[in-house]
PDB file of N, CA and C in Angstrom:
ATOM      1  N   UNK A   1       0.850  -1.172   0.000  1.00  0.00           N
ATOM      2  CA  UNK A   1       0.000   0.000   0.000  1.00  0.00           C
ATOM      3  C   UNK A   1       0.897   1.238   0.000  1.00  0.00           C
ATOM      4  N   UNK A   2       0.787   2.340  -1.173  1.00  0.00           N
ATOM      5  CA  UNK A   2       0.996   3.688  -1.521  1.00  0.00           C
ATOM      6  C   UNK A   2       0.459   4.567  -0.117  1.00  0.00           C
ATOM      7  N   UNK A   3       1.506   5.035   0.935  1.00  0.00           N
ATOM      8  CA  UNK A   3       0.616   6.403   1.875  1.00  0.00           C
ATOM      9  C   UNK A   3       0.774   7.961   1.097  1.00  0.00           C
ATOM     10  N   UNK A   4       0.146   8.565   0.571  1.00  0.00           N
ATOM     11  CA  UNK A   4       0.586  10.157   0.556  1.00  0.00           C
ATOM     12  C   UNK A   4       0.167  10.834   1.684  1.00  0.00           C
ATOM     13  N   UNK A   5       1.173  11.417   2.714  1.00  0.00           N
ATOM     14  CA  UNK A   5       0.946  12.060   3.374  1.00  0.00           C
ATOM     15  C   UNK A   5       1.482  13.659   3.488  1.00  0.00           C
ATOM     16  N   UNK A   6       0.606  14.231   4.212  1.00  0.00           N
ATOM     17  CA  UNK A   6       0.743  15.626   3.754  1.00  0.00           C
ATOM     18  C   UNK A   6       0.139  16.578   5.258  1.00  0.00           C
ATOM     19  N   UNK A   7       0.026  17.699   5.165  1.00  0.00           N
ATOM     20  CA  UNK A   7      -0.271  18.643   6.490  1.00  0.00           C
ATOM     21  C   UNK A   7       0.223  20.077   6.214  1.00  0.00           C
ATOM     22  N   UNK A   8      -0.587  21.130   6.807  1.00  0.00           N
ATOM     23  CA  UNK A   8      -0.794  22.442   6.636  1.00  0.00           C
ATOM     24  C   UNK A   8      -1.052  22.881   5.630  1.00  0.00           C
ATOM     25  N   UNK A   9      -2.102  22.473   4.686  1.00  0.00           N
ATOM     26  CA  UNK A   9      -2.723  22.797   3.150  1.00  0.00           C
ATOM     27  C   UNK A   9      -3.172  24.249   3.415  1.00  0.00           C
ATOM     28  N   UNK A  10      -3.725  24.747   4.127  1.00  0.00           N
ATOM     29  CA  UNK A  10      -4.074  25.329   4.955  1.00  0.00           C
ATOM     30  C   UNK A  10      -5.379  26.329   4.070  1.00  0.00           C
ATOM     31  N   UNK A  11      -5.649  25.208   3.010  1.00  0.00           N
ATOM     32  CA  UNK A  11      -6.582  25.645   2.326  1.00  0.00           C
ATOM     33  C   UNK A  11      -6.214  26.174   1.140  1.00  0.00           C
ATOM     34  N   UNK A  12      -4.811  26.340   0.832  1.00  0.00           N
ATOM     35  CA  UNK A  12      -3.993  27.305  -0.200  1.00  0.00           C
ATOM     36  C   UNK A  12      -4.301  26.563  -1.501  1.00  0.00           C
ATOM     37  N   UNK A  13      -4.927  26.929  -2.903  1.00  0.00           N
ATOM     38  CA  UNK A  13      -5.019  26.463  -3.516  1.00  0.00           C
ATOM     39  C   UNK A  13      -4.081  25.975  -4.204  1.00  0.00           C
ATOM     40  N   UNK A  14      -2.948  26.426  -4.257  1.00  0.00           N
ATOM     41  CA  UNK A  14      -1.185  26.046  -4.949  1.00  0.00           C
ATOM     42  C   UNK A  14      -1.431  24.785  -4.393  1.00  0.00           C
ATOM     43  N   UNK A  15      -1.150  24.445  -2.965  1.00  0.00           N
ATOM     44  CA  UNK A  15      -1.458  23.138  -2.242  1.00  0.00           C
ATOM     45  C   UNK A  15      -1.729  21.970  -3.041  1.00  0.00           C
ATOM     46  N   UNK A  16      -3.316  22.785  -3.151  1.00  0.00           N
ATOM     47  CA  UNK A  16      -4.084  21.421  -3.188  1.00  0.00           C
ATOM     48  C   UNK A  16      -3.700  21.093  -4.847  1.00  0.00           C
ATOM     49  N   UNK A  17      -3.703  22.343  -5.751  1.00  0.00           N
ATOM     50  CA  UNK A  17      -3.246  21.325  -7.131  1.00  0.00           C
ATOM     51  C   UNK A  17      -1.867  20.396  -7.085  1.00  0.00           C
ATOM     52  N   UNK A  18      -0.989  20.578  -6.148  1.00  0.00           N
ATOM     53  CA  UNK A  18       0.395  20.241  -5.460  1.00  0.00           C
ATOM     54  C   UNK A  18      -0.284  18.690  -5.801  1.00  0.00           C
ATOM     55  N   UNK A  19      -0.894  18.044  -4.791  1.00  0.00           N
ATOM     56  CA  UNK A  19      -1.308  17.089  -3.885  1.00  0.00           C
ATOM     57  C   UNK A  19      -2.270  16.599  -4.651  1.00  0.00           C
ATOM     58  N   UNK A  20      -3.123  17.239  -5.879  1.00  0.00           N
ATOM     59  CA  UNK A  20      -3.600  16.084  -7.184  1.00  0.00           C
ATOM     60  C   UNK A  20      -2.525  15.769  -7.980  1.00  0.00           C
ATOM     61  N   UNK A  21      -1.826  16.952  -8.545  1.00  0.00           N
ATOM     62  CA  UNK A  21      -0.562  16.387  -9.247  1.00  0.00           C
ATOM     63  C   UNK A  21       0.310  15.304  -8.805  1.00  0.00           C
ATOM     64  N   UNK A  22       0.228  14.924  -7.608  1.00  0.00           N
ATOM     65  CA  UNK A  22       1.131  14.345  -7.582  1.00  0.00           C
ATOM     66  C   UNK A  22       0.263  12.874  -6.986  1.00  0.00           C
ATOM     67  N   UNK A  23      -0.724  13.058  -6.846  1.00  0.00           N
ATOM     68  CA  UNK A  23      -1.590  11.761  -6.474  1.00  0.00           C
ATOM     69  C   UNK A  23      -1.763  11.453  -8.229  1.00  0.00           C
ATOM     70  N   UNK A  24      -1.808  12.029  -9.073  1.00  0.00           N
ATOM     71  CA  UNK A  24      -2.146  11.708 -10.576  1.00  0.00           C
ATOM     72  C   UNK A  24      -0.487  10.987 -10.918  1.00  0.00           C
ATOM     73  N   UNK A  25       0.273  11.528 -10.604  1.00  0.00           N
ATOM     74  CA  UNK A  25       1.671  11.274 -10.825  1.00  0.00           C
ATOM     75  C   UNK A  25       2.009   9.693 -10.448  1.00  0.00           C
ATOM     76  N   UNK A  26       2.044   9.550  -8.920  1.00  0.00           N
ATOM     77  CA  UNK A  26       2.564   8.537  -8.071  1.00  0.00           C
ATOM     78  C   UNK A  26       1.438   8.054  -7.832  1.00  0.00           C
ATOM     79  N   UNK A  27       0.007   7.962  -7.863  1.00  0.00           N
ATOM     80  CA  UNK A  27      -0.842   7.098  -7.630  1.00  0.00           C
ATOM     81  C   UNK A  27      -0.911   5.958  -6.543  1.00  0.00           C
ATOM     82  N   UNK A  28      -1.008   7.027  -5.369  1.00  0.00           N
ATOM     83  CA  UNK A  28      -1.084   6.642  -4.133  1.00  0.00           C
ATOM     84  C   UNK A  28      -2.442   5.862  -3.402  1.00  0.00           C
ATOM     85  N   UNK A  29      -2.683   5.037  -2.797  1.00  0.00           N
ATOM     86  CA  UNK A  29      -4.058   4.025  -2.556  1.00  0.00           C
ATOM     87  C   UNK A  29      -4.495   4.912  -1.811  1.00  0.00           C
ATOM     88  N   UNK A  30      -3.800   5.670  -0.737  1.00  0.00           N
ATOM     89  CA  UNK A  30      -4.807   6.594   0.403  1.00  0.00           C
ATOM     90  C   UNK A  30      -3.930   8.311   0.683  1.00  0.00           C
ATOM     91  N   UNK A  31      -4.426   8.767   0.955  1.00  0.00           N
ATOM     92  CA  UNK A  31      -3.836  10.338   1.122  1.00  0.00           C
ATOM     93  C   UNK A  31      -4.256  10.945   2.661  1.00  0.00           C
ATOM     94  N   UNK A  32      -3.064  11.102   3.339  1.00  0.00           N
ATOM     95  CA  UNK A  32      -3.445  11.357   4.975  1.00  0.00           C
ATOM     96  C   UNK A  32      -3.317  12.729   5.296  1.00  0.00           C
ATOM     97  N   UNK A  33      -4.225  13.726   5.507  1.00  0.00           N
ATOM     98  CA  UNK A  33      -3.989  14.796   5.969  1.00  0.00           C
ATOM     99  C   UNK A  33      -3.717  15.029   7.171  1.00  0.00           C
ATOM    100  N   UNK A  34      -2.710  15.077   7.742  1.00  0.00           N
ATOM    101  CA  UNK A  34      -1.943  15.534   9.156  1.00  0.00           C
ATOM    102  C   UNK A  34      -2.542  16.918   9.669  1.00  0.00           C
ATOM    103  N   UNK A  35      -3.861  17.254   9.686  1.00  0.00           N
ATOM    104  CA  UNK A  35      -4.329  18.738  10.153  1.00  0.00           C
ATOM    105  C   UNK A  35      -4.136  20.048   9.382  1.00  0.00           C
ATOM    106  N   UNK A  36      -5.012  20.649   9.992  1.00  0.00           N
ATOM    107  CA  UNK A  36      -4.609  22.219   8.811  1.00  0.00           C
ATOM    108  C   UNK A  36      -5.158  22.063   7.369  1.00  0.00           C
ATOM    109  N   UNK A  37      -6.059  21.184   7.483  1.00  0.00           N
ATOM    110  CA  UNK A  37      -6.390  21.698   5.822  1.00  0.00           C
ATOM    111  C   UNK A  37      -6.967  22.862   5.376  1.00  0.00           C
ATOM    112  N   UNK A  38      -7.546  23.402   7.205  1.00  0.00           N
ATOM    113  CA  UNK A  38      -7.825  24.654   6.235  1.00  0.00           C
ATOM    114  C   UNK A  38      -7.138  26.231   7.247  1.00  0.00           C
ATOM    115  N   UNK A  39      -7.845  27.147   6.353  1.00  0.00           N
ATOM    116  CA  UNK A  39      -6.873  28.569   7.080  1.00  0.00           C
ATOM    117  C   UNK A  39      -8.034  29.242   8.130  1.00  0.00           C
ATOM    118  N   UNK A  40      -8.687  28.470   8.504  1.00  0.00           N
ATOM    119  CA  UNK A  40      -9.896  28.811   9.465  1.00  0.00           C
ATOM    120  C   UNK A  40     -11.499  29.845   8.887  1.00  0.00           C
ATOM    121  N   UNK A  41     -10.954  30.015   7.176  1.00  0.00           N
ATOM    122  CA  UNK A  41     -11.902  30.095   6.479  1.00  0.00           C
ATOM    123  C   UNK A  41     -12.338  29.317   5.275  1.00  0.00           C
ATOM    124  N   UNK A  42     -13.519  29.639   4.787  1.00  0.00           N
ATOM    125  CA  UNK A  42     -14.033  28.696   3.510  1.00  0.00           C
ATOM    126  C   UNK A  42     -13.678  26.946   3.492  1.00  0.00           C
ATOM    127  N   UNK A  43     -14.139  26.652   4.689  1.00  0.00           N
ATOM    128  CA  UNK A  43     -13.443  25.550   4.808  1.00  0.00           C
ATOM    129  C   UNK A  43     -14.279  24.568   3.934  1.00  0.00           C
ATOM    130  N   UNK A  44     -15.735  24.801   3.106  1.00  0.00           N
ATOM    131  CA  UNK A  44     -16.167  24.040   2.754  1.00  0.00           C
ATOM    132  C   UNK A  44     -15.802  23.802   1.199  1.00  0.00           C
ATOM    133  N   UNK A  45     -15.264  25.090   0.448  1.00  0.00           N
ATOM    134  CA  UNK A  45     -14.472  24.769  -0.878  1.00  0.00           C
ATOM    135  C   UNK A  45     -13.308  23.890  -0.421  1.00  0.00           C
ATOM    136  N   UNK A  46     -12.828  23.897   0.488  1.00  0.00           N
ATOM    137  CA  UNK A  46     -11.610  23.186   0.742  1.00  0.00           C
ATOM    138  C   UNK A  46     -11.632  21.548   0.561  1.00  0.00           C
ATOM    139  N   UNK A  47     -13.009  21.099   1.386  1.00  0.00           N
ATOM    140  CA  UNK A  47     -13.497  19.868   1.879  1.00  0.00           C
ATOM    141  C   UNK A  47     -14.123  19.126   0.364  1.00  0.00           C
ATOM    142  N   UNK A  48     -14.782  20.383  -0.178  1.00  0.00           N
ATOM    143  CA  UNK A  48     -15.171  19.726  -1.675  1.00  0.00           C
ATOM    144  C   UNK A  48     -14.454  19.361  -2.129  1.00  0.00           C
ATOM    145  N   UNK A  49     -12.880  20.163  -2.452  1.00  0.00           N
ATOM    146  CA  UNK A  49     -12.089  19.549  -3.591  1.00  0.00           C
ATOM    147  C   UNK A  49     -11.466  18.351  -2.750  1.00  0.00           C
ATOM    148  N   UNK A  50     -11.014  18.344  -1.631  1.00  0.00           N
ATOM    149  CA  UNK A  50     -10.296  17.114  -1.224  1.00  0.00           C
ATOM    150  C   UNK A  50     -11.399  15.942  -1.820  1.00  0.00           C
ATOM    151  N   UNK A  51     -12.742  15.918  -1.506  1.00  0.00           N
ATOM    152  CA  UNK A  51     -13.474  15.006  -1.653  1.00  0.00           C
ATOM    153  C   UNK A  51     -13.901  14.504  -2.946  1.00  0.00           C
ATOM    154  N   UNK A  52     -13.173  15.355  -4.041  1.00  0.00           N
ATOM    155  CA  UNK A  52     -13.002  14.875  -5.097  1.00  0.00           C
ATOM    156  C   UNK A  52     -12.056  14.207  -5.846  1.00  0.00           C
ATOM    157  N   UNK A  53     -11.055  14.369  -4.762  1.00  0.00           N
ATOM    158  CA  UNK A  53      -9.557  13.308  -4.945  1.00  0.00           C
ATOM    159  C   UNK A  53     -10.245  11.913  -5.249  1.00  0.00           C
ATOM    160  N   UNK A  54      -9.293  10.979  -6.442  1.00  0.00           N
ATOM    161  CA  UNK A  54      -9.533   9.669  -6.707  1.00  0.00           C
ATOM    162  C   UNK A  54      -9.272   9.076  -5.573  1.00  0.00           C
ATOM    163  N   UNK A  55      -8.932   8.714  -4.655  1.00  0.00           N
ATOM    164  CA  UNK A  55      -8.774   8.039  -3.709  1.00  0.00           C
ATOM    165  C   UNK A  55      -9.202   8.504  -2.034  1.00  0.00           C
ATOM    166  N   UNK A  56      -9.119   7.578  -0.901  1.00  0.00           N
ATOM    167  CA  UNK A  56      -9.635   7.939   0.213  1.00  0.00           C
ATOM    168  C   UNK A  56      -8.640   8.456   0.841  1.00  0.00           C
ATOM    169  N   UNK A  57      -9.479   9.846   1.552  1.00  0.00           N
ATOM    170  CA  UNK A  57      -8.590  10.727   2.086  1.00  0.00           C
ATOM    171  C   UNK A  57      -9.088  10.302   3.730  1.00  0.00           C
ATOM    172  N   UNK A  58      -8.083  10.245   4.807  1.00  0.00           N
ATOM    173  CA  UNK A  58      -7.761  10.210   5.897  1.00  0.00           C
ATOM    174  C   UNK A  58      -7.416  11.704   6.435  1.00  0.00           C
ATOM    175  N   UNK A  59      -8.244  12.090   7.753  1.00  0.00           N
ATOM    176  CA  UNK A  59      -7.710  13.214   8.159  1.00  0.00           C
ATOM    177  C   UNK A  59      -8.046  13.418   9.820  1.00  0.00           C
ATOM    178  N   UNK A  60      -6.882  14.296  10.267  1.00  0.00           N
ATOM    179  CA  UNK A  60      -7.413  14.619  11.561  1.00  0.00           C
ATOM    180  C   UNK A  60      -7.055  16.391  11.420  1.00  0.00           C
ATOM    181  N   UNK A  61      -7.967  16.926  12.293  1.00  0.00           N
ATOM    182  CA  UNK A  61      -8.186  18.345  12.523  1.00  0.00           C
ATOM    183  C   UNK A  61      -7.072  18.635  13.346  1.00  0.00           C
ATOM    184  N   UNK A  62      -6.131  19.902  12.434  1.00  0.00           N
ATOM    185  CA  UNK A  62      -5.126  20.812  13.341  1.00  0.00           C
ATOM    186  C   UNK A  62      -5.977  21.705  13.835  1.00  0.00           C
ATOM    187  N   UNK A  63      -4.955  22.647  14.542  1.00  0.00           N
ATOM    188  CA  UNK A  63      -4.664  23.811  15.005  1.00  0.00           C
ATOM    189  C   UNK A  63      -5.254  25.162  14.729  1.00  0.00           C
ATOM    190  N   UNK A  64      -5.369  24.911  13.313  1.00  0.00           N
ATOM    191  CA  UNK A  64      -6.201  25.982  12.408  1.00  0.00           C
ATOM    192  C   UNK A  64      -7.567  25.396  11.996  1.00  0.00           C
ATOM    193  N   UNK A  65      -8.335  24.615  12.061  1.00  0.00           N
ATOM    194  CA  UNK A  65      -9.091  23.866  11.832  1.00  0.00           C
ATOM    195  C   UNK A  65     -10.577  23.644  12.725  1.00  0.00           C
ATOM    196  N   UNK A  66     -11.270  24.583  12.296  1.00  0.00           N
ATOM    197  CA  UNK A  66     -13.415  24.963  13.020  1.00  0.00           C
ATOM    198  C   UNK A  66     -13.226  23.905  13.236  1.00  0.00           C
ATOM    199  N   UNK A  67     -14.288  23.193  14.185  1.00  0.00           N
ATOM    200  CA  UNK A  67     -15.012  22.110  14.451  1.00  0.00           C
ATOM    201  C   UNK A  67     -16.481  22.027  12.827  1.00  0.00           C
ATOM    202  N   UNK A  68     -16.372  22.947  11.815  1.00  0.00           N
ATOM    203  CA  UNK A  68     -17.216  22.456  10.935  1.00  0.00           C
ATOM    204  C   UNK A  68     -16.766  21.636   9.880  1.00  0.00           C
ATOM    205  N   UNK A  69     -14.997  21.190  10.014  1.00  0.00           N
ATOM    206  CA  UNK A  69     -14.337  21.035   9.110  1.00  0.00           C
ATOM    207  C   UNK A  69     -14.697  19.271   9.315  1.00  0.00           C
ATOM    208  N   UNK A  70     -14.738  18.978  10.474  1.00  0.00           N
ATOM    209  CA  UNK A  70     -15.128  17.735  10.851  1.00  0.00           C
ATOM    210  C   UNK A  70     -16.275  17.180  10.626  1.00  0.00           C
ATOM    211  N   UNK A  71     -17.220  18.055  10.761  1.00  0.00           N
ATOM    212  CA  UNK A  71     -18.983  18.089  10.405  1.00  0.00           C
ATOM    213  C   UNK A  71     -19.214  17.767   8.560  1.00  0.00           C
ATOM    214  N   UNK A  72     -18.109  18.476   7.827  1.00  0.00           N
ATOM    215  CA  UNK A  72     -18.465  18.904   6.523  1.00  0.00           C
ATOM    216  C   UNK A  72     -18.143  16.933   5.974  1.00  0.00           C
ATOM    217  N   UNK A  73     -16.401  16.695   6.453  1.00  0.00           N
ATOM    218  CA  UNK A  73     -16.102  15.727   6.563  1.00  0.00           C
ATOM    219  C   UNK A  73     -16.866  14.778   6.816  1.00  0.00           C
ATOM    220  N   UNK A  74     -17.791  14.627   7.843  1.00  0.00           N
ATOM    221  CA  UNK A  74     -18.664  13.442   8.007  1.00  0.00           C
ATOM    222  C   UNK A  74     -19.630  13.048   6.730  1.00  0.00           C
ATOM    223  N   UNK A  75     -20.198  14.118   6.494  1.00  0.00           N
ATOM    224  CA  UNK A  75     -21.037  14.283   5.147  1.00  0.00           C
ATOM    225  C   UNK A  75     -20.720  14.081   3.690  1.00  0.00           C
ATOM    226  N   UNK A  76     -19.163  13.842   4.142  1.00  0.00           N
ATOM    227  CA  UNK A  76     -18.730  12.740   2.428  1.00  0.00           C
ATOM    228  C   UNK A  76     -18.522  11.814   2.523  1.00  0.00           C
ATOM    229  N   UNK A  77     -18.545  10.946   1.112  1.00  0.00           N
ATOM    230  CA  UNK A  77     -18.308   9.367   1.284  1.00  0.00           C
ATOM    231  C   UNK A  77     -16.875   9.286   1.222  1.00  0.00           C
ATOM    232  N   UNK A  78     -16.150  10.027   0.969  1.00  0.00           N
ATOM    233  CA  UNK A  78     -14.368  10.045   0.126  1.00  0.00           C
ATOM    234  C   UNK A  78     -13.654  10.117   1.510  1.00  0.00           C
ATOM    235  N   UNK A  79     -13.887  11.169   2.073  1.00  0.00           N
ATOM    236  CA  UNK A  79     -13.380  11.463   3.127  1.00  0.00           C
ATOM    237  C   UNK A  79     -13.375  11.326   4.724  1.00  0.00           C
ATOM    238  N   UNK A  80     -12.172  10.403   5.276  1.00  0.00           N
ATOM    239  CA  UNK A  80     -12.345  10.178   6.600  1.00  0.00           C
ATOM    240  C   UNK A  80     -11.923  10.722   7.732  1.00  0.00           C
ATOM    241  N   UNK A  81     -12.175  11.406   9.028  1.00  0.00           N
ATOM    242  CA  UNK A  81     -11.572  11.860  10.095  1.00  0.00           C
ATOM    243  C   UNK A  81     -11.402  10.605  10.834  1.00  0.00           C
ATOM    244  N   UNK A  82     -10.052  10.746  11.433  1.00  0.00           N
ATOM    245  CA  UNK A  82      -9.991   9.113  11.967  1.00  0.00           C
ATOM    246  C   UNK A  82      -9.123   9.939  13.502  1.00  0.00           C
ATOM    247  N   UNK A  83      -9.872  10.996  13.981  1.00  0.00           N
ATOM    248  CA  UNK A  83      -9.661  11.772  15.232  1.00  0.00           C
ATOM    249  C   UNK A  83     -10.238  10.631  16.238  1.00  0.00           C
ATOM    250  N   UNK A  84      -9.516   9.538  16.913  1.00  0.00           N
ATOM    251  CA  UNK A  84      -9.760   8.912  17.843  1.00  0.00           C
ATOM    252  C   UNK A  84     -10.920   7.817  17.335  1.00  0.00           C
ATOM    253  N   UNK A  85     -10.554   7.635  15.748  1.00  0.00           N
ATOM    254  CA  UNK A  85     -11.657   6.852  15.270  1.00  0.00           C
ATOM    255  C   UNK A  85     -10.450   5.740  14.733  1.00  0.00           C
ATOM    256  N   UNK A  86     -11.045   4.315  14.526  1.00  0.00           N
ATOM    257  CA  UNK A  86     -10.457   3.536  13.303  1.00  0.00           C
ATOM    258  C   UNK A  86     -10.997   3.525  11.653  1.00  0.00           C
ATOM    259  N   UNK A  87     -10.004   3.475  10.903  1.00  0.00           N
ATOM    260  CA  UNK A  87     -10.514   3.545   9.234  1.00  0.00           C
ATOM    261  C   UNK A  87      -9.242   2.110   9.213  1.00  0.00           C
ATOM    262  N   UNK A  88     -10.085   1.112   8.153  1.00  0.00           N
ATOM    263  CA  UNK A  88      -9.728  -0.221   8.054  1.00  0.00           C
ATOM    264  C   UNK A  88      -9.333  -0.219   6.648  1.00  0.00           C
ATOM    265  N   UNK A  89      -8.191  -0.167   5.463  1.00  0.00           N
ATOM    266  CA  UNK A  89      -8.076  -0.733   4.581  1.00  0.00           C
ATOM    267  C   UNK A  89      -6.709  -1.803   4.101  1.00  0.00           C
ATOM    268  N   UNK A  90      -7.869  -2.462   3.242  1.00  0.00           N
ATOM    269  CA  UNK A  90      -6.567  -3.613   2.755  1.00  0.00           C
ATOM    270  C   UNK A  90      -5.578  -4.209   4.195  1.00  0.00           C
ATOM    271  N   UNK A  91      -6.136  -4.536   4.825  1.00  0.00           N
ATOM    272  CA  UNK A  91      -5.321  -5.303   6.259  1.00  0.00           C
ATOM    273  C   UNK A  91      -4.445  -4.598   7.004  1.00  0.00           C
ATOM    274  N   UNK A  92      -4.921  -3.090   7.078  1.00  0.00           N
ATOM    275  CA  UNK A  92      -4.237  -1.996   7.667  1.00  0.00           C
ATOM    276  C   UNK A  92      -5.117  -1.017   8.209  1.00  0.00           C
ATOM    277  N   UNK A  93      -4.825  -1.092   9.772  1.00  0.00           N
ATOM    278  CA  UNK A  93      -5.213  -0.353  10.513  1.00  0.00           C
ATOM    279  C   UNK A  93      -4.791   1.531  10.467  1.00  0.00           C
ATOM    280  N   UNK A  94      -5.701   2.197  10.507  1.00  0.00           N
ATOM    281  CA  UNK A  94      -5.139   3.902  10.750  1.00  0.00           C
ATOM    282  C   UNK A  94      -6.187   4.390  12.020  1.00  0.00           C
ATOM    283  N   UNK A  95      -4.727   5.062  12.841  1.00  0.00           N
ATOM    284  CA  UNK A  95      -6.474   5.461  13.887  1.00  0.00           C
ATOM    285  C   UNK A  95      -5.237   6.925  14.175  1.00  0.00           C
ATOM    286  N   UNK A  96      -6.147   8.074  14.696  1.00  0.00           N
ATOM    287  CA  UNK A  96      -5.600   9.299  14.621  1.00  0.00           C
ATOM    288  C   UNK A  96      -5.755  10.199  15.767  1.00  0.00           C
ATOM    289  N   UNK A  97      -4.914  11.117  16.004  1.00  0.00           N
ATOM    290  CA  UNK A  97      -5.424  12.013  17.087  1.00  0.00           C
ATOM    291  C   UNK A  97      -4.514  13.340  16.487  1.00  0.00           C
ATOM    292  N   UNK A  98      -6.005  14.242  16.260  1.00  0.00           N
ATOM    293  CA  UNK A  98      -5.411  15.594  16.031  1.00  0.00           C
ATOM    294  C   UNK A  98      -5.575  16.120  17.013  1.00  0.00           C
ATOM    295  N   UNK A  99      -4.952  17.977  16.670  1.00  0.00           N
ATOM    296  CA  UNK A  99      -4.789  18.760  17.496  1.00  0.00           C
ATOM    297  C   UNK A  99      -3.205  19.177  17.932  1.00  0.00           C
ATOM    298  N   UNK A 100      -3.024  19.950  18.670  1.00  0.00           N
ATOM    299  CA  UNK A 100      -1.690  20.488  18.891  1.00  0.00           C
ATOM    300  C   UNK A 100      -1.439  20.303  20.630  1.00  0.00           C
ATOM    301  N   UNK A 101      -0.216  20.777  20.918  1.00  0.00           N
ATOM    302  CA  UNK A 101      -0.225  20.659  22.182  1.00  0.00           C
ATOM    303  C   UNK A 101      -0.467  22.114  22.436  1.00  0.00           C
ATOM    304  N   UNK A 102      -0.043  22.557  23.884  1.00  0.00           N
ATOM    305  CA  UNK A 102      -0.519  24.120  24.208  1.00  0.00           C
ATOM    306  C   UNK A 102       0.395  24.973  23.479  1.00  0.00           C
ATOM    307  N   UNK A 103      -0.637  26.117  22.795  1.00  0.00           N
ATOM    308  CA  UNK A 103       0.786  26.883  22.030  1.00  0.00           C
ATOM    309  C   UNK A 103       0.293  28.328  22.614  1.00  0.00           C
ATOM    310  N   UNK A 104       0.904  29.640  22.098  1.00  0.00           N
ATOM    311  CA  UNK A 104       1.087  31.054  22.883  1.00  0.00           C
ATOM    312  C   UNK A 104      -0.005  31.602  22.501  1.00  0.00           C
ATOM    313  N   UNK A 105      -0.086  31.114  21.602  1.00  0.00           N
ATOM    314  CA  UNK A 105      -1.644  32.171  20.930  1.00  0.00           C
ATOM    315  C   UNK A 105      -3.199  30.898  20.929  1.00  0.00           C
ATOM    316  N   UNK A 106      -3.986  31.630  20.671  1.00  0.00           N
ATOM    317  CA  UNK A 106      -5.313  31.121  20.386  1.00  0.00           C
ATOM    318  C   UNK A 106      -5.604  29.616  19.603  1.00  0.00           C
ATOM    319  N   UNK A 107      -5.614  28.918  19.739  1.00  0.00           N
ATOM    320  CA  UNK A 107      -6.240  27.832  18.677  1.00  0.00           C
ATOM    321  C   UNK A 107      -7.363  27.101  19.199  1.00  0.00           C
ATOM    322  N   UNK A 108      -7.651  26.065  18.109  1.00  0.00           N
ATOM    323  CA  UNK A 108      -8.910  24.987  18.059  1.00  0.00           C
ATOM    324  C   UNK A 108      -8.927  24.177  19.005  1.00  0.00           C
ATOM    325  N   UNK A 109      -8.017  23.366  18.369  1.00  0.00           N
ATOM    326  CA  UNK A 109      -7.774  21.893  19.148  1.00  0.00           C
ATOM    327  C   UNK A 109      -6.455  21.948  20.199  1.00  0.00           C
ATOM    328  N   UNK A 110      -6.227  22.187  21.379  1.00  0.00           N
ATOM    329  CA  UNK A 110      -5.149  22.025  21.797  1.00  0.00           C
ATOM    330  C   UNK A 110      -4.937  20.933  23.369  1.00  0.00           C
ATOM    331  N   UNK A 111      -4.097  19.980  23.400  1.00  0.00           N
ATOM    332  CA  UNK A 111      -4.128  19.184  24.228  1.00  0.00           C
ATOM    333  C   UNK A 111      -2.821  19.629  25.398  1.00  0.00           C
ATOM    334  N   UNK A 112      -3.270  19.190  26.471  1.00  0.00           N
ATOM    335  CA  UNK A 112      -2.344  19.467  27.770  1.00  0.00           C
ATOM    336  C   UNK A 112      -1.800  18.070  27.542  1.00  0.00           C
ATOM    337  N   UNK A 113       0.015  18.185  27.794  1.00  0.00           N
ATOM    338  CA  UNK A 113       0.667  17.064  27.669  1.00  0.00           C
ATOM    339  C   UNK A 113       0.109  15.211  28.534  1.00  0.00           C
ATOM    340  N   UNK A 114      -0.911  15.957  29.672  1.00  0.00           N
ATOM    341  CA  UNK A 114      -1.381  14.610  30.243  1.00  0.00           C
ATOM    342  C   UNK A 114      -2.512  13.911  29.727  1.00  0.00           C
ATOM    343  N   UNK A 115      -2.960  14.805  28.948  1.00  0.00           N
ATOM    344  CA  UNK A 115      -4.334  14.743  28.692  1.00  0.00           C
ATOM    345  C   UNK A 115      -3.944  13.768  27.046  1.00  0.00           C
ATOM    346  N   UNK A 116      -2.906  13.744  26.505  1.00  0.00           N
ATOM    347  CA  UNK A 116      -2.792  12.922  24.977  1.00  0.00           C
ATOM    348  C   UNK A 116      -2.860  11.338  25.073  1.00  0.00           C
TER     349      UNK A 116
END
């Protein structure tokens, strides 16, 4: 099994043609977003195009990342949040935990080192 993995898209469209080109290129079985796909706006153009990637996308919510990004996510078939969830393919387990640890400024998701 092909992983493409990737993190801080941050919604940038350069990005995301980045990350078809090169899923068209290398033709990867699954594509893992490591958080941040989006820049804490328009997160739902963001979620469309991922969800139009040929293959299943895996993701957990960064730092920069609404709680609608997860909501939008549930509502496709393409796309999985595997935030403390399991996603099963081809005899391979993925299970995920986003979020950041404590940082200086403001964010979404942030975990206290006891609490991970």
């Amino acid at each position: 099994m092909l992983l493409y993995a990737v993190a801080d898209i941050h919604g940038k469209k350069e990005n995301l043609l980045k990350i078809r080109k090169n899923i068209e290129q290398y033709r990867p079985d699954i594509l893992i977003i490591a958080g941040d796909i989006t820049n804490y706006f328009f997160p739902k153009d963001t979620v469309e195009y991922v969800k139009n990637l040929s293959i299943p996308v895996l993701t957990v919510r960064g730092n920069s990342d609404f709680p609608i990004v997860e909501r939008l996510i549930s509502e496709t078939e393409t796309v999985y949040s595997i935030h403390k969830e399991a996603y099963f393919e081809e005899g391979f387990h993925f299970i995920g935990l986003g979020g950041a640890l404590l940082l200086p400024f403001r964010t979404k998701v942030c975990f206290r080192e006891a609490s991970r």
